[in-house]
C-alpha atoms as a PDB file:
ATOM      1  CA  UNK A   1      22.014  -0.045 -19.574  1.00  0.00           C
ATOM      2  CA  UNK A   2      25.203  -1.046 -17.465  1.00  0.00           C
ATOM      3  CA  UNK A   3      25.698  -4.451 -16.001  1.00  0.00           C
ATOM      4  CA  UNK A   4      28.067  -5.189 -12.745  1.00  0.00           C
ATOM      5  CA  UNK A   5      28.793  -8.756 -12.189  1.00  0.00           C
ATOM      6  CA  UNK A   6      32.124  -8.433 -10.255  1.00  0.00           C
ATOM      7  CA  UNK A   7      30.549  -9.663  -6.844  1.00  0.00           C
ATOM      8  CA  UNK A   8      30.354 -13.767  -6.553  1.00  0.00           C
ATOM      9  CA  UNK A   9      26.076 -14.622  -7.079  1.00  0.00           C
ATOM     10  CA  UNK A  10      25.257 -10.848  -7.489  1.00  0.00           C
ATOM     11  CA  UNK A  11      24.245  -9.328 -10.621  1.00  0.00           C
ATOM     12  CA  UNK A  12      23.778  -5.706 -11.058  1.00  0.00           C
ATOM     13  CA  UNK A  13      21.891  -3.898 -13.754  1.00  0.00           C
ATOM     14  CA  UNK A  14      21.147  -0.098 -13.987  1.00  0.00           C
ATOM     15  CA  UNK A  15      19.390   1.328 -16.319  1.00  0.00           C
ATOM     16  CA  UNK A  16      19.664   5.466 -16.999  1.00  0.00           C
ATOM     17  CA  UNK A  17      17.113   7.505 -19.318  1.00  0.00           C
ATOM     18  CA  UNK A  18      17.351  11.360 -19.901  1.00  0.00           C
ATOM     19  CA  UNK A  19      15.094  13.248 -20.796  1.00  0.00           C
ATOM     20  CA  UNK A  20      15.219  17.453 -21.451  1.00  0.00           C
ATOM     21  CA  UNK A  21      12.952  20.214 -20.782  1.00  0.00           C
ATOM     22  CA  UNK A  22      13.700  23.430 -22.110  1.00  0.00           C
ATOM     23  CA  UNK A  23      17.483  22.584 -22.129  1.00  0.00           C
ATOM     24  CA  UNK A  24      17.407  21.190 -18.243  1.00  0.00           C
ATOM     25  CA  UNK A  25      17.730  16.913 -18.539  1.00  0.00           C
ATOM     26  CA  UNK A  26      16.179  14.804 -16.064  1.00  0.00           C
ATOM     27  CA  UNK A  27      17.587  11.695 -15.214  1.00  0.00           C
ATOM     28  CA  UNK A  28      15.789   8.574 -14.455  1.00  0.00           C
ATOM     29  CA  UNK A  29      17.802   5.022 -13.080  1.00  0.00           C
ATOM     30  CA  UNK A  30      16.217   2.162 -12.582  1.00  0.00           C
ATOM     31  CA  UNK A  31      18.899   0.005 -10.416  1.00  0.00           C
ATOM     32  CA  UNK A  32      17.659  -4.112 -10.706  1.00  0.00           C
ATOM     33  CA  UNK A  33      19.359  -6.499  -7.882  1.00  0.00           C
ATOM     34  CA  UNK A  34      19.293 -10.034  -8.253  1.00  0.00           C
ATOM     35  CA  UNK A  35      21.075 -12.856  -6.455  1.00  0.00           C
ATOM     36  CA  UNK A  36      20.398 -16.476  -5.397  1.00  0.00           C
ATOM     37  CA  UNK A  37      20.458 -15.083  -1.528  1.00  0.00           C
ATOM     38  CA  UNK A  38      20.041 -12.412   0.561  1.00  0.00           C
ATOM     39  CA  UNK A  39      22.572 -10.110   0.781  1.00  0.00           C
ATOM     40  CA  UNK A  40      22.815  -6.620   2.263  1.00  0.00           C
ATOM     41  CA  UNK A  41      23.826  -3.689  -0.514  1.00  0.00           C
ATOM     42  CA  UNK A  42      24.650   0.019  -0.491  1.00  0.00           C
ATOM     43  CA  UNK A  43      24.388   2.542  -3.318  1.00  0.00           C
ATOM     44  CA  UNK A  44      26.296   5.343  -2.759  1.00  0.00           C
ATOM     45  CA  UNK A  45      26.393   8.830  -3.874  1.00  0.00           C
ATOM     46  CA  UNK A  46      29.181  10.672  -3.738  1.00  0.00           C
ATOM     47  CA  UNK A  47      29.198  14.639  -3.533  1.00  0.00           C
ATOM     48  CA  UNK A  48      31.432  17.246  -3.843  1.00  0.00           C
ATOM     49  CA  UNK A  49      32.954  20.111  -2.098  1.00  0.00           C
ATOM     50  CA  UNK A  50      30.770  22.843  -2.533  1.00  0.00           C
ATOM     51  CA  UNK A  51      27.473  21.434  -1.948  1.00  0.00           C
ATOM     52  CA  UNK A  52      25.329  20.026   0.986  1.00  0.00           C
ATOM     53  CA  UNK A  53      22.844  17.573   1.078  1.00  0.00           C
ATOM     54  CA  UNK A  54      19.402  17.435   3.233  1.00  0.00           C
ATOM     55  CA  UNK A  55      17.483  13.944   3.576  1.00  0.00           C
ATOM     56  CA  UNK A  56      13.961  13.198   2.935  1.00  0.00           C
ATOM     57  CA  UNK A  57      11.922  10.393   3.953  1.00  0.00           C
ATOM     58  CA  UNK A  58      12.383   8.981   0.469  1.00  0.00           C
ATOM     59  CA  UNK A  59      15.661  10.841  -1.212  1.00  0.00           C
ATOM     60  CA  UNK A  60      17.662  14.081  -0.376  1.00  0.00           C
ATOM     61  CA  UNK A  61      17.832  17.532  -1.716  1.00  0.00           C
ATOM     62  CA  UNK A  62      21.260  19.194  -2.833  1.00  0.00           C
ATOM     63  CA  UNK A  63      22.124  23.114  -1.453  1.00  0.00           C
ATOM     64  CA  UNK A  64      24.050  25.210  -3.042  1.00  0.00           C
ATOM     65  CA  UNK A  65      24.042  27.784  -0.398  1.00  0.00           C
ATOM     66  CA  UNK A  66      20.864  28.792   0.666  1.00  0.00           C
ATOM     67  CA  UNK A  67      19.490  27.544  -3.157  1.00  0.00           C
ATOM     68  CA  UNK A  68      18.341  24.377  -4.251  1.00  0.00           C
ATOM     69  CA  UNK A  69      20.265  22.740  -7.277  1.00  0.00           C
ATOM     70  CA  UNK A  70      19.166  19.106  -7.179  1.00  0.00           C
ATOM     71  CA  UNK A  71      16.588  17.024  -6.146  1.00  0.00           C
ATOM     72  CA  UNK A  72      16.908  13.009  -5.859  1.00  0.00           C
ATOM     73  CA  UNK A  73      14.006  11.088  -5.141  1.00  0.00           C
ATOM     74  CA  UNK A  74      13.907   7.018  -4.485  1.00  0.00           C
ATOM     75  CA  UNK A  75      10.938   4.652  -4.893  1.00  0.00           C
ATOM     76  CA  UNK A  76      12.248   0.864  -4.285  1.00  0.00           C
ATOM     77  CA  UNK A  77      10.163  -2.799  -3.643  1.00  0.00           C
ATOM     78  CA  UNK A  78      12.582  -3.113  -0.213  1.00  0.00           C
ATOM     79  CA  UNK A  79      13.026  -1.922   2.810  1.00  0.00           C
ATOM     80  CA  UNK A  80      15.371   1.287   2.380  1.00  0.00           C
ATOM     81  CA  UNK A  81      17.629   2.994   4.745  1.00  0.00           C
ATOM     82  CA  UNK A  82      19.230   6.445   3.433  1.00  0.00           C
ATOM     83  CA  UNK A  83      21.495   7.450   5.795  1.00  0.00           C
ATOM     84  CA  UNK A  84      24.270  10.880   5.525  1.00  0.00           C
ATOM     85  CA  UNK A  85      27.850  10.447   6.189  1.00  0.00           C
ATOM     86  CA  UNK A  86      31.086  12.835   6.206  1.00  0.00           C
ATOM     87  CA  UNK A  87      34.809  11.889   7.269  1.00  0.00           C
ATOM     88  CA  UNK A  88      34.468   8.651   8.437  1.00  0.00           C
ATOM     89  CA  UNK A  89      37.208   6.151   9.625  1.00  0.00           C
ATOM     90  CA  UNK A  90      35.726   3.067  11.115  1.00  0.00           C
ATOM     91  CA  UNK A  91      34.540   0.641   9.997  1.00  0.00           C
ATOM     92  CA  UNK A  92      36.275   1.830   6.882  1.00  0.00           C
ATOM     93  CA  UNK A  93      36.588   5.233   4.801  1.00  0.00           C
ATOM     94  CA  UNK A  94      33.655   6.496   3.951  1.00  0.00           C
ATOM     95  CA  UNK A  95      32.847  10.341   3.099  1.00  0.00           C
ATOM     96  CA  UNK A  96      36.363  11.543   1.664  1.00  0.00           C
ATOM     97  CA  UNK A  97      37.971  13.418  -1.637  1.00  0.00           C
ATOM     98  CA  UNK A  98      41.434  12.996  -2.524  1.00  0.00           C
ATOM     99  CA  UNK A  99      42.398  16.237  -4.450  1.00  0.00           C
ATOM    100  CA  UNK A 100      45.757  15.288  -4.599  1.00  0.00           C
ATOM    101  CA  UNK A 101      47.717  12.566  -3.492  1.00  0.00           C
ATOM    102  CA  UNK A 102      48.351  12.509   0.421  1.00  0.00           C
ATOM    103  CA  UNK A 103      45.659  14.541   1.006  1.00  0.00           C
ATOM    104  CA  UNK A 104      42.343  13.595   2.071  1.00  0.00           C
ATOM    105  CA  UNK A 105      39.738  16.097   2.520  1.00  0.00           C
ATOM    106  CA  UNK A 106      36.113  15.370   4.348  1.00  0.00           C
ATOM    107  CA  UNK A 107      32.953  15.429   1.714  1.00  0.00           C
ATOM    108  CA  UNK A 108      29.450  14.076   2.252  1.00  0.00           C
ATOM    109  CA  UNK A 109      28.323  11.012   0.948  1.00  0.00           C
ATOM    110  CA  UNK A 110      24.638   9.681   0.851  1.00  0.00           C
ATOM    111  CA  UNK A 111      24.264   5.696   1.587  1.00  0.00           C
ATOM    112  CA  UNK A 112      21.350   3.975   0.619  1.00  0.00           C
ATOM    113  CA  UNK A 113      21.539   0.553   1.924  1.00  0.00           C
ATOM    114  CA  UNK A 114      18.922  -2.033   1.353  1.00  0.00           C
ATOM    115  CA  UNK A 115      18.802  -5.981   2.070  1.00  0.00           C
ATOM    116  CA  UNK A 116      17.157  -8.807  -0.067  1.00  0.00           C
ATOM    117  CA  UNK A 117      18.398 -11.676  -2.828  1.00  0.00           C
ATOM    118  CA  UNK A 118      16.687  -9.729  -5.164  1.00  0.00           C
ATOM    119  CA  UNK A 119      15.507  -5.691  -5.212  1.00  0.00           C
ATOM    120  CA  UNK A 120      14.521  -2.734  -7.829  1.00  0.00           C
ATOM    121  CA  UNK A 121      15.202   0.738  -6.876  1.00  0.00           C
ATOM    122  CA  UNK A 122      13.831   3.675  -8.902  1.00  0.00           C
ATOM    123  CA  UNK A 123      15.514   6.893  -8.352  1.00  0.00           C
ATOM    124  CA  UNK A 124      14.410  10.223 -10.423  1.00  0.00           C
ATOM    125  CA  UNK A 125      16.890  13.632 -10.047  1.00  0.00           C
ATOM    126  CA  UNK A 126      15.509  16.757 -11.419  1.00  0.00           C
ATOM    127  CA  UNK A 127      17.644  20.257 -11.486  1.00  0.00           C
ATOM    128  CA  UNK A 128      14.639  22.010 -12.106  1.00  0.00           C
ATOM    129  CA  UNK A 129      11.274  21.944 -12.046  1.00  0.00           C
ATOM    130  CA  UNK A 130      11.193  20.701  -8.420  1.00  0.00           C
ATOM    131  CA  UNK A 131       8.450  18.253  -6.787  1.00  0.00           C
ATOM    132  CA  UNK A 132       5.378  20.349  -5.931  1.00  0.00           C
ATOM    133  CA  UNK A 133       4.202  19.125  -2.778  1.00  0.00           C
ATOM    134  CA  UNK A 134       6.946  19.449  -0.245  1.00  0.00           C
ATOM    135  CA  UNK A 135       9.035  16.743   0.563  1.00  0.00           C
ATOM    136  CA  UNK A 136       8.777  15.482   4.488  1.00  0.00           C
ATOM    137  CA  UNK A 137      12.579  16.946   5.966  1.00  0.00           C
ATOM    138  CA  UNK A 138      14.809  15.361   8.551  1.00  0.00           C
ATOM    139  CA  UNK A 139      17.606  16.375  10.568  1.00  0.00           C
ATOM    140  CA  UNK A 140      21.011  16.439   8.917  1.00  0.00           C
ATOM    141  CA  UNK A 141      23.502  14.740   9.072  1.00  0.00           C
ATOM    142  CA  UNK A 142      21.531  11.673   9.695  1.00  0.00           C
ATOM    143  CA  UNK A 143      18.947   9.021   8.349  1.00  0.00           C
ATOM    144  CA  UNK A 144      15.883   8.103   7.032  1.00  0.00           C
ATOM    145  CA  UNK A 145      13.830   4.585   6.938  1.00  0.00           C
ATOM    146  CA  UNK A 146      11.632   4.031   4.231  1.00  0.00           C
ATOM    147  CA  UNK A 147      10.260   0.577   5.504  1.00  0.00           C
ATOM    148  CA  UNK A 148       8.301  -1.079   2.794  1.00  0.00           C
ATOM    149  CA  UNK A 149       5.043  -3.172   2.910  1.00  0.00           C
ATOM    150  CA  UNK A 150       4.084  -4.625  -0.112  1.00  0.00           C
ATOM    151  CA  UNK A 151       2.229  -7.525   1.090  1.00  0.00           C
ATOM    152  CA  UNK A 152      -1.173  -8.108  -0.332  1.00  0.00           C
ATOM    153  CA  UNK A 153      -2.755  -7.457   3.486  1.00  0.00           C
ATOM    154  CA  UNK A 154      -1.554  -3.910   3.777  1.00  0.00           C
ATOM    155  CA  UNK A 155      -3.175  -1.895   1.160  1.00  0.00           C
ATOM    156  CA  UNK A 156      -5.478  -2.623  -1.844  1.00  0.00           C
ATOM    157  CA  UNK A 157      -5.512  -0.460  -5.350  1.00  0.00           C
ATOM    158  CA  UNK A 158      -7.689  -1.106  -8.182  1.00  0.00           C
ATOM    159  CA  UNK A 159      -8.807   1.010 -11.210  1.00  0.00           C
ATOM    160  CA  UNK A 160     -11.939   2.091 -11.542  1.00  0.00           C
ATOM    161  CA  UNK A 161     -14.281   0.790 -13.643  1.00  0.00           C
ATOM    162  CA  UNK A 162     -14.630   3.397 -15.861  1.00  0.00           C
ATOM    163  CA  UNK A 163     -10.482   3.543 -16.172  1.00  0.00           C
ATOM    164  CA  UNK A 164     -10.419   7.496 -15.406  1.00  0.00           C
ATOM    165  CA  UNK A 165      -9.847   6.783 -11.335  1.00  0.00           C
ATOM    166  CA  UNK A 166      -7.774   4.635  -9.319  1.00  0.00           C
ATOM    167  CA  UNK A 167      -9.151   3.650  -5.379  1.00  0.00           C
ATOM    168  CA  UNK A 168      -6.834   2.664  -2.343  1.00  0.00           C
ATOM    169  CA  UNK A 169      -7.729   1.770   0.868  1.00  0.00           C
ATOM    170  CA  UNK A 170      -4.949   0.994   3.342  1.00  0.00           C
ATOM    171  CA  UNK A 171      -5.365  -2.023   6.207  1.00  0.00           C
ATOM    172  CA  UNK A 172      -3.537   0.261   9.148  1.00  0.00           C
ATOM    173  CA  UNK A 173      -4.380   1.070  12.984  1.00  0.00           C
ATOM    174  CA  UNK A 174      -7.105   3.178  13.348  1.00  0.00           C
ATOM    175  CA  UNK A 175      -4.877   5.544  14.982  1.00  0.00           C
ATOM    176  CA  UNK A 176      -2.514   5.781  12.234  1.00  0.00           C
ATOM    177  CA  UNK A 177      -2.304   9.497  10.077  1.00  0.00           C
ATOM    178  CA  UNK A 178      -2.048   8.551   6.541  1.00  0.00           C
ATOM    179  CA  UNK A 179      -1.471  10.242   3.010  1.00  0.00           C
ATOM    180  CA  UNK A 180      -1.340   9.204  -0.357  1.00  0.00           C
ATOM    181  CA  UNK A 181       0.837  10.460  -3.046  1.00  0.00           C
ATOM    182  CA  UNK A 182      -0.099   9.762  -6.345  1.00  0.00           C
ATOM    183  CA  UNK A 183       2.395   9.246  -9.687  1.00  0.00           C
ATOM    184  CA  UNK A 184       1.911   8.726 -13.232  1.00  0.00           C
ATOM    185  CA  UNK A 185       4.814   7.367 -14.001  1.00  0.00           C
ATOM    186  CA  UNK A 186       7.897   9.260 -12.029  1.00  0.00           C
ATOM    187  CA  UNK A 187       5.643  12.092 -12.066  1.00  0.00           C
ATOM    188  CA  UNK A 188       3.800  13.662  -8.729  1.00  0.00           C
ATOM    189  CA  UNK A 189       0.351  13.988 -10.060  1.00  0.00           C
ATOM    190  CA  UNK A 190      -1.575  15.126  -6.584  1.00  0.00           C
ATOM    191  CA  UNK A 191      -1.223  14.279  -2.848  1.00  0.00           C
ATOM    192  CA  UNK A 192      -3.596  13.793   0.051  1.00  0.00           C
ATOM    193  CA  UNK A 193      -3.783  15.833   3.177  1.00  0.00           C
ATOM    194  CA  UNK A 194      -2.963  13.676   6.489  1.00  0.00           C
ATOM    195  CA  UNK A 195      -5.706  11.858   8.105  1.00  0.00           C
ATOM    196  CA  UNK A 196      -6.938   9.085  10.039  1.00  0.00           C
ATOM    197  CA  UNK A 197      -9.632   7.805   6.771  1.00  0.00           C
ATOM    198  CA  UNK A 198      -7.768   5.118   5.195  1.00  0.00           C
ATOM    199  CA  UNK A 199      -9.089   5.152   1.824  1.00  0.00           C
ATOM    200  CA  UNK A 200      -8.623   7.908  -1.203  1.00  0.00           C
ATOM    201  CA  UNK A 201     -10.003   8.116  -4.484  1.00  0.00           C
ATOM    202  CA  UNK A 202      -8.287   9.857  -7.377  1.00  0.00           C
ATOM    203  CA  UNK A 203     -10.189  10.649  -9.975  1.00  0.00           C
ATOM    204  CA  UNK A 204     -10.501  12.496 -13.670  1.00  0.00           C
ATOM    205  CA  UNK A 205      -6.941  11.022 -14.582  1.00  0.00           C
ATOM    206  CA  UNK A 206      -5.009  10.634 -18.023  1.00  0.00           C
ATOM    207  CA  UNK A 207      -4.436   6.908 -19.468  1.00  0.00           C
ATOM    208  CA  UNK A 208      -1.091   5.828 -17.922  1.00  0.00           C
ATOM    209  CA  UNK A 209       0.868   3.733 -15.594  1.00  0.00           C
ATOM    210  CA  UNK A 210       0.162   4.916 -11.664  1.00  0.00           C
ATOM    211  CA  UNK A 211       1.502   4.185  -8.558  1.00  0.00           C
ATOM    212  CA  UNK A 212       0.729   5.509  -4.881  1.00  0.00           C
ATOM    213  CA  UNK A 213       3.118   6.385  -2.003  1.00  0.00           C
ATOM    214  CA  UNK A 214       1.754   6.025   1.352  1.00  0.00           C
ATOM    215  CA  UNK A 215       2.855   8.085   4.146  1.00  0.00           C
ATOM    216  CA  UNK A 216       1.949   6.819   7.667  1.00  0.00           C
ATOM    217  CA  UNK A 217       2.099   8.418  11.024  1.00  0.00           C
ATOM    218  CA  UNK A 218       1.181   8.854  14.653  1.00  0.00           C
ATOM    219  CA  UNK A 219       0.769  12.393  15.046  1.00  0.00           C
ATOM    220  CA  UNK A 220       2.032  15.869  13.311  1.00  0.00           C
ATOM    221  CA  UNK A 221       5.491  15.845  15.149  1.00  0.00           C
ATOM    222  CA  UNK A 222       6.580  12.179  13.687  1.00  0.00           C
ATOM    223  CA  UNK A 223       8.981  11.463  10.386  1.00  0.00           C
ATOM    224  CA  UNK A 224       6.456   9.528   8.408  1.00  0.00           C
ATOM    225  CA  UNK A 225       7.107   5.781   7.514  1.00  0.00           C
ATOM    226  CA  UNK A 226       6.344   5.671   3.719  1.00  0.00           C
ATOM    227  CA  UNK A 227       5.848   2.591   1.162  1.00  0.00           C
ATOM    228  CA  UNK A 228       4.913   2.389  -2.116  1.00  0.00           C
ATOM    229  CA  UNK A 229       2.380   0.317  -3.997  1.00  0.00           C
ATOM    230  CA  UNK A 230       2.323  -1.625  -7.272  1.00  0.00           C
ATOM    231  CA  UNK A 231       1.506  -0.637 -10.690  1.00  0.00           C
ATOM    232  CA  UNK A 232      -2.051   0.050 -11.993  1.00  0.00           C
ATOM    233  CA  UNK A 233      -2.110   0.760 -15.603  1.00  0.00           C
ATOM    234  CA  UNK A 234      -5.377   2.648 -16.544  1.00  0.00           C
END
C-alpha cells in the first residue's frame, strides 16, 4: 500500500497485489480517492518506445508488433474517461521520453481522468492468459467514456435464494441493446450476448464475491456505454 498526500485536501491511496501463474504475475491496484470536494484527477500511464497501445471501452491493450503483451482493464464507482495521447505541447507536455538530456522524443501515454471528492478505481493487467470474451475496440489514438450509473434506479442485483445464482435486471429504454458481464472477483466468469431483454440470470456459480458490467447500446455499429454494479457476495 502507497499513500500520496502531496496535493492540499486530497489523499491518495493505492493498493498493488501480485499474484503468479506458472511464472507469469498478475497485478491487481486498487487506487482509493478521497477529498472534502470535488476535484477532477488523472492517472496516467506512461509507455515506452517500442510498444503501442489500443483502447477499450473499459482499459487498453499493449502491441508489441502485431502481438499482444499486456492487457489493462479498469472497473471504477465514477464516471471514467480514458483517453490516448502522444507529443503533446498545449496545454502542457504530455506524451514525451527524455533519453538524454535536450532531447525529447514523442511516446504514448494513456490518461484516465475521472471527477468526484471521493472515487475507487480497480485496474487488473495480465501478460498472459488474456480476457476470454473480446474486449469492445475503438479507434486509436483517441478515447473512451465509461459513464457510470450506480444509482439504485438503474439496475437491481440480488442473489438467489439458493446462493448458487445471482439475477439483474436493468431499468433502460426499451430500445437500448444490453449485455452483462459477469466477475468473480477480477475474474471474467461468462458474458451475455447483446439484446434488447433487460434481465439475465447466472446461474450454477462458486461461493464468492461477484460483480456485473453492463454494456449498453443503440445498435451493432455503436461503442457501448458500460457501468458496473455493486458487490453481491454469494
Amino acid at each position: 500500500m502507497g499513500t500520496n498526500g502531496r496535493y492540499p485536501d486530497t489523499i491518495h491511496n493505492r493498493r498493488l497485489q501480485v499474484q503468479e501463474n506458472g511464472g507469469m504475475p498478475s497485478f491487481f491496484l486498487t487506487d482509493t480517492i478521497i477529498s472534502s470536494q470535488p476535484h477532477t484527477y488523472q492517472l496516467l500511464w506512461n509507455l515506452g518506445p517500442d510498444v503501442r497501445a489500443h483502447l477499450t471501452t473499459n482499459g487498453f491493450d499493449l502491441m508489441h508488433g502485431a502481438i499482444k503483451v499486456l492487457e489493462l482493464r479498469l472497473e471504477g464507482d465514477v464516471p471514467v474517461r480514458i483517453s490516448l495521447h502522444e507529443g503533446e505541447q498545449k496545454p502542457r507536455p504530455l506524451g514525451w521520453r527524455f533519453p538524454r538530456f535536450g532531447h525529447a522524443v514523442p511516446t504514448q501515454v494513456v490518461m484516465i481522468k475521472f471527477e468526484g471528492a471521493a472515487a475507487e478505481l480497480e485496474t487488473t493487467i495480465r501478460l498472459s492468459d488474456f480476457e476470454r470474451v473480446p474486449a469492445e475496440q475503438v479507434s486509436s489514438p483517441a478515447s473512451a467514456s465509461l459513464r457510470s450509473m450506480t444509482t439504485p434506479a438503474a439496475y437491481n442485483i440480488t442473489a438467489g435464494p439458493l446462493g448458487t445464482s445471482i439475477h439483474i435486471a436493468a431499468e433502460l429504454p426499451s430500445s437500448t441493446e444490453v449485455a452483462y458481464r459477469l466477475y468473480r472477483g477480477s475474474e471474467p466468469v461468462s458474458m451475455s450476448r447483446y439484446s434488447r431483454s433487460h434481465e439475465a440470470l447466472f446461474d450454477d456459480l462458486a461461493p464468492g464475491r461477484y460483480r456485473i458490467r453492463v454494456f449498453t447500446r443503440q445498435n451493432a455499429v455503436d461503442t457501448p456505454t458500460a457501468f458496473t454494479t455493486k458487490w453481491v457476495q454469494i
